[in-house]
Protein backbone atom coordinates (compact mmCIF):
# COMPACT_ATOMS: atom_id res chain seq x y z
CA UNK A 1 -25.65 14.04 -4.56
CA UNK A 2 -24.91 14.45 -0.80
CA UNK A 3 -27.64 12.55 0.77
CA UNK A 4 -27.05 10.07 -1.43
CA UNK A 5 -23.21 9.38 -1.15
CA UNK A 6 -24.49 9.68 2.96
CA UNK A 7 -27.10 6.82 2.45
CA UNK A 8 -24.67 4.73 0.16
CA UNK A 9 -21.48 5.09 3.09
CA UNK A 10 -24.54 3.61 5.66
CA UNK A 11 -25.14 0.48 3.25
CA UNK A 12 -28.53 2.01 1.64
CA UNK A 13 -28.75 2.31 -2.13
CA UNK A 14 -31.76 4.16 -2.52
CA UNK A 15 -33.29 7.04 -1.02
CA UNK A 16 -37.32 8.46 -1.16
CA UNK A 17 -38.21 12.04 -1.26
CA UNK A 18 -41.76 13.18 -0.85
CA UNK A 19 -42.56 16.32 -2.52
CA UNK A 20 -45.44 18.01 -4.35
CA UNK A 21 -45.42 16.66 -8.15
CA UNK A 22 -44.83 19.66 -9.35
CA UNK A 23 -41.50 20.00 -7.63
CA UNK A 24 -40.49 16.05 -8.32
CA UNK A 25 -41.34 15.66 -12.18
CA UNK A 26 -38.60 14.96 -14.60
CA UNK A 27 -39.39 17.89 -17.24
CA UNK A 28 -40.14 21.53 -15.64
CA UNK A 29 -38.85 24.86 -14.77
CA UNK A 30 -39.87 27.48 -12.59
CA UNK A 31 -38.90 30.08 -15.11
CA UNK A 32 -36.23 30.48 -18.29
CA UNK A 33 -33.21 29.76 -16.28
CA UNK A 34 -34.32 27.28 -13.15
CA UNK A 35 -35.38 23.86 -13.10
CA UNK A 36 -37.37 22.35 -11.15
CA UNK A 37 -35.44 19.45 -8.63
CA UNK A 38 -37.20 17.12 -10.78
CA UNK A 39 -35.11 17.84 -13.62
CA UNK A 40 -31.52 18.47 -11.24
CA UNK A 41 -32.17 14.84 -9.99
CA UNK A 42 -33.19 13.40 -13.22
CA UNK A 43 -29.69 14.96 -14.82
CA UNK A 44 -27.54 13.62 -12.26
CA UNK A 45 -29.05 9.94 -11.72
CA UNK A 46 -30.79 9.18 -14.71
CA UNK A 47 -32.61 6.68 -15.52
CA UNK A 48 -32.72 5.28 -12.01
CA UNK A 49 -34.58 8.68 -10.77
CA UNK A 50 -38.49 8.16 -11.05
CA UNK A 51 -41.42 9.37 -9.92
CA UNK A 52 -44.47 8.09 -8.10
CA UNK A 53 -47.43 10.68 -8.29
CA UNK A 54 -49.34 11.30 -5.43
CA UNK A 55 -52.53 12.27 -5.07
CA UNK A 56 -54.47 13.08 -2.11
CA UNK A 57 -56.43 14.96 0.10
CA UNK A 58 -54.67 14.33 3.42
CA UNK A 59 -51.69 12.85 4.25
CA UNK A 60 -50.46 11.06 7.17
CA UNK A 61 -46.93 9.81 6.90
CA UNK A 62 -45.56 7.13 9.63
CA UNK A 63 -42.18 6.51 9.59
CA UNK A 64 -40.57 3.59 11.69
CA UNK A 65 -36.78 2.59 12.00
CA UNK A 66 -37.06 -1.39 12.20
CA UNK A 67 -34.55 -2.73 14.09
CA UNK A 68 -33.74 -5.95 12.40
CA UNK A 69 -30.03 -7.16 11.25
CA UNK A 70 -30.03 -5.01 7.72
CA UNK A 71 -31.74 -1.75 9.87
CA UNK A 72 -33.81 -0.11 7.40
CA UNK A 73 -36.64 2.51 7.48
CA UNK A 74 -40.01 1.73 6.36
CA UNK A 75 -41.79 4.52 5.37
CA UNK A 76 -45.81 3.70 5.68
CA UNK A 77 -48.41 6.44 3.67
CA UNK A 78 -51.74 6.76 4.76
């Protein structure tokens, strides 16, 4: 996965991706022959792919680059 192999080459091992649950969950297609990314990331990473559900109204997201000795992003939900 591209984003991945980006994060990985910066020192990051994991990654977070915030999209409707429908799009995210490990079993679903859209129809007979596509799947949803869910089930692409799922195939390709396994078991270390999961998903937290989200449910809400309205959504504010912060994000904030901390700049401390490892560098990381926090990402705060509201």
């Amino acid at each position: 996965m591209w984003i991945l192999k980006q994060e990985e080459a910066r020192g990051n091992g994991r990654i977070f991706i915030s999209r409707h649950n429908e799009h995210v969950k490990r079993s679903g297609i859209y129809d007979a022959n596509n799947k949803v990314i869910g089930n692409l990331l799922a195939d390709e990473i396994g078991n270390e792919y999961f998903v937290i559900v989200q449910i809400f109204i309205k959504l504010h997201v912060i994000c904030r680059l901390m700049k401390t000795a490892s560098e990381k992003i926090i990402f705060l939900l509201i």
